[in-house]
C-alpha atoms as a PDB file:
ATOM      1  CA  UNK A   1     124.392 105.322  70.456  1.00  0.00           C
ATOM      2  CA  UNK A   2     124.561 107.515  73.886  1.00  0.00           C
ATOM      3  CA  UNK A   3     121.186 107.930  74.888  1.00  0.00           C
ATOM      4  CA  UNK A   4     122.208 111.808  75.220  1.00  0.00           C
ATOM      5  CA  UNK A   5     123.019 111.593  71.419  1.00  0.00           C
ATOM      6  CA  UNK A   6     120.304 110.278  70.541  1.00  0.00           C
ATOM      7  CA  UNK A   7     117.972 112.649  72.752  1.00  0.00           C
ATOM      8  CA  UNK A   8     119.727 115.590  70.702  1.00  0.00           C
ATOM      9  CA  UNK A   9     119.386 114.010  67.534  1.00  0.00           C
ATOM     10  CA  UNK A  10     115.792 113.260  68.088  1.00  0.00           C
ATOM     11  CA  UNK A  11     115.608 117.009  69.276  1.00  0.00           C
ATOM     12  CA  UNK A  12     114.292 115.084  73.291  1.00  0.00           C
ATOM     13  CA  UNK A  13     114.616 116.287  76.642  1.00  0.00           C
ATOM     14  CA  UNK A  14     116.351 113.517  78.590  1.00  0.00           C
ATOM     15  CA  UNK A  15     113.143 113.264  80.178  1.00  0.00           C
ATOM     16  CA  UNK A  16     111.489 112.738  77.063  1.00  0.00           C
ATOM     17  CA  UNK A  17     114.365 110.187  74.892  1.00  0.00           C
ATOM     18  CA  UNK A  18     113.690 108.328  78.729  1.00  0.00           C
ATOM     19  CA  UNK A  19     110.588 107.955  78.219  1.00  0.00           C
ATOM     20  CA  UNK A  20     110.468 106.991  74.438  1.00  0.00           C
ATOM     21  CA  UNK A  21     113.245 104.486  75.094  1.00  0.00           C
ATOM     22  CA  UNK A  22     111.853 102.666  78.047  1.00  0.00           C
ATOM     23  CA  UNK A  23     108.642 102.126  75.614  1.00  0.00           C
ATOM     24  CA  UNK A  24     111.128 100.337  73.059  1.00  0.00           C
ATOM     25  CA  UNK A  25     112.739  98.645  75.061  1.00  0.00           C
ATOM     26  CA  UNK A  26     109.218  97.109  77.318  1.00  0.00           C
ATOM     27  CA  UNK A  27     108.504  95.937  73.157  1.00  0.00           C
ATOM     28  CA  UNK A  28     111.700  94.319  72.836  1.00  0.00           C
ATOM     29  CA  UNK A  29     113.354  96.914  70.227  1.00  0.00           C
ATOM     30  CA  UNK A  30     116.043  98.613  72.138  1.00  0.00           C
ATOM     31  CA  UNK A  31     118.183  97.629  75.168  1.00  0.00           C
ATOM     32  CA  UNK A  32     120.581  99.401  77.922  1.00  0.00           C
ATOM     33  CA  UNK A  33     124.532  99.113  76.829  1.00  0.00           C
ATOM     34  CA  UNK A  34     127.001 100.164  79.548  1.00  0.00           C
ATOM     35  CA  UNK A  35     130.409 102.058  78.807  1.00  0.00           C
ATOM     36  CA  UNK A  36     133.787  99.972  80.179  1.00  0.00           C
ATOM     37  CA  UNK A  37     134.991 102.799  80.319  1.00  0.00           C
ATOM     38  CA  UNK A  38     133.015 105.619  81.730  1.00  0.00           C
ATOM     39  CA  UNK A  39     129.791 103.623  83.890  1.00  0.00           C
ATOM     40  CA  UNK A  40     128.003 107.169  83.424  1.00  0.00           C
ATOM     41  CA  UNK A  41     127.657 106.430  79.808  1.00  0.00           C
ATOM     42  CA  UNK A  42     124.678 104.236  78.968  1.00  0.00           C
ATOM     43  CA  UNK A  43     123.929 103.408  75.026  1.00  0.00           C
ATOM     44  CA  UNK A  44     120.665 102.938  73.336  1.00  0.00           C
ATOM     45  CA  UNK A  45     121.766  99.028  71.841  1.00  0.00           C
ATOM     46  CA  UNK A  46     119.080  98.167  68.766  1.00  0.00           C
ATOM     47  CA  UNK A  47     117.773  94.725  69.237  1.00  0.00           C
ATOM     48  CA  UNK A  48     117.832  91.988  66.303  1.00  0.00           C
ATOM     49  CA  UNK A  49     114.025  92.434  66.896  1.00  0.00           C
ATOM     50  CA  UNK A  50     114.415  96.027  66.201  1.00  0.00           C
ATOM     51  CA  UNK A  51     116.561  96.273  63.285  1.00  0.00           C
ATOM     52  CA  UNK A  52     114.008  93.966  61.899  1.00  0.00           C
ATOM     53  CA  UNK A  53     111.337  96.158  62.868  1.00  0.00           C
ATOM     54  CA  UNK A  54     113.612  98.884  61.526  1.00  0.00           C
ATOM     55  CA  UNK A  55     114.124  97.237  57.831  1.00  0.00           C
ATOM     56  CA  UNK A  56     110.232  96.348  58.153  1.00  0.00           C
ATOM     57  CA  UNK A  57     109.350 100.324  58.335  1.00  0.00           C
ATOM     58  CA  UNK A  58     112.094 101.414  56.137  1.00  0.00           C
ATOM     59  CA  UNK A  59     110.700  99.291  53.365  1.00  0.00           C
ATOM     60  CA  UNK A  60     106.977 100.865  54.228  1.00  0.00           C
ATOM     61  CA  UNK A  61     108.180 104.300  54.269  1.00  0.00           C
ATOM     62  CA  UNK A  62     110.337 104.066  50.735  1.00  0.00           C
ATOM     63  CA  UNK A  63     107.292 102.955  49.206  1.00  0.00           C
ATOM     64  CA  UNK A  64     105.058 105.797  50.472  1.00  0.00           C
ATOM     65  CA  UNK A  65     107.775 107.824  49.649  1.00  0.00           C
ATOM     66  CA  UNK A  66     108.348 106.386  45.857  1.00  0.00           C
ATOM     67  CA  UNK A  67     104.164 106.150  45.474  1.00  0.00           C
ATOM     68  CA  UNK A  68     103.938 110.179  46.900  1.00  0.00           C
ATOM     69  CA  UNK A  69     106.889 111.594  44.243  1.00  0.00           C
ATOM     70  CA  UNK A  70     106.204 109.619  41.406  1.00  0.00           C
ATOM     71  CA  UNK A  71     102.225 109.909  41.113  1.00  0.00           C
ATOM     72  CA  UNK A  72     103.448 113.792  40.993  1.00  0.00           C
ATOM     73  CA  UNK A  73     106.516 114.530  39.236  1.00  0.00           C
ATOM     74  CA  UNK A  74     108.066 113.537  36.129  1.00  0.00           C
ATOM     75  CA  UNK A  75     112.056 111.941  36.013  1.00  0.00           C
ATOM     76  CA  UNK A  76     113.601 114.658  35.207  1.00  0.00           C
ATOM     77  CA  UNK A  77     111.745 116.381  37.881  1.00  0.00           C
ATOM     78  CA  UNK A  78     112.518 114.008  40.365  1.00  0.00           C
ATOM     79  CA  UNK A  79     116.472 114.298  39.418  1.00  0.00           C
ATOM     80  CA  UNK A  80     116.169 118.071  39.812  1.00  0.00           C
ATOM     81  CA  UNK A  81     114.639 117.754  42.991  1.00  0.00           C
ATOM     82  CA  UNK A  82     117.121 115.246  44.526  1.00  0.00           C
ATOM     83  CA  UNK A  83     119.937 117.421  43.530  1.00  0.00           C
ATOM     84  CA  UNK A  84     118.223 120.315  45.278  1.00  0.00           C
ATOM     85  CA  UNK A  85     117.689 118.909  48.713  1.00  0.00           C
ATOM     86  CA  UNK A  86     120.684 117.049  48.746  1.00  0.00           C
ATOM     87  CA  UNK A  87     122.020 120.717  49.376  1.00  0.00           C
ATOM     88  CA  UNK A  88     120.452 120.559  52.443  1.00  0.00           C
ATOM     89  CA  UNK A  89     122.134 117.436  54.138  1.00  0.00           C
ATOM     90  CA  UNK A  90     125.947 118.388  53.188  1.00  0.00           C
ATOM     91  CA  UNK A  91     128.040 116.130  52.296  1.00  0.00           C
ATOM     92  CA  UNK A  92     128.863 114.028  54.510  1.00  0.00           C
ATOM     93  CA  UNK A  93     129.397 110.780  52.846  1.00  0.00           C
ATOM     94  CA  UNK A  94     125.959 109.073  54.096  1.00  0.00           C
ATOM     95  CA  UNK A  95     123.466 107.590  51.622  1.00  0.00           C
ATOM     96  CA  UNK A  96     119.642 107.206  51.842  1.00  0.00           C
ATOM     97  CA  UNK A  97     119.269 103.971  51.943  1.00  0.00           C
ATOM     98  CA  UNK A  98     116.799 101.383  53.173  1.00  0.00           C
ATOM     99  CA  UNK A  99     119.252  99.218  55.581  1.00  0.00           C
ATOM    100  CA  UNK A 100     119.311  95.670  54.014  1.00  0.00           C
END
């Protein structure tokens, strides 16, 4: 991803996805991708060590997540609630997933 895309996504100055990038990539996570076609461009590139540090939290955080909801809310509850926040996100195709 554009490191300007991904400091808007994040809701980062440039200053700030700089700084939060350069941290990644000193651990190994993230590197620096040129553009062939535009050398202005440079892309945040996710490491194999960071998509496995990636799958690593996902896993963690689905848990939390699954151990948070369902010490509090019944099934049916749960399917209410997922139909009502899935307002929130559109549609636009993508599913919450824990990448594999």
């Amino acid at each position: 991803m554009r490191r300007v895309d991904l400091a808007g996504e994040l809701l980062l100055t440039a200053s700030g996805i700089t700084r939060l990038l350069d941290g990644l990539e000193r651990a190994g996570f993230v590197e620096r991708g040129s553009c062939p076609g535009d050398r202005r461009v440079v892309y945040a590139v996710l490491t194999e060590a960071g998509l496995e540090k990636l799958r690593e939290a996902a896993a963690t955080h689905f848990e939390q997540i699954d151990e948070l909801f369902g010490a509090r809310f019944e099934e049916r509850e749960l399917d209410e609630l997922a139909a009502l926040l899935s307002r929130l996100g559109g549609d636009d195709g993508t599913d919450c997933e824990s990448p594999d």
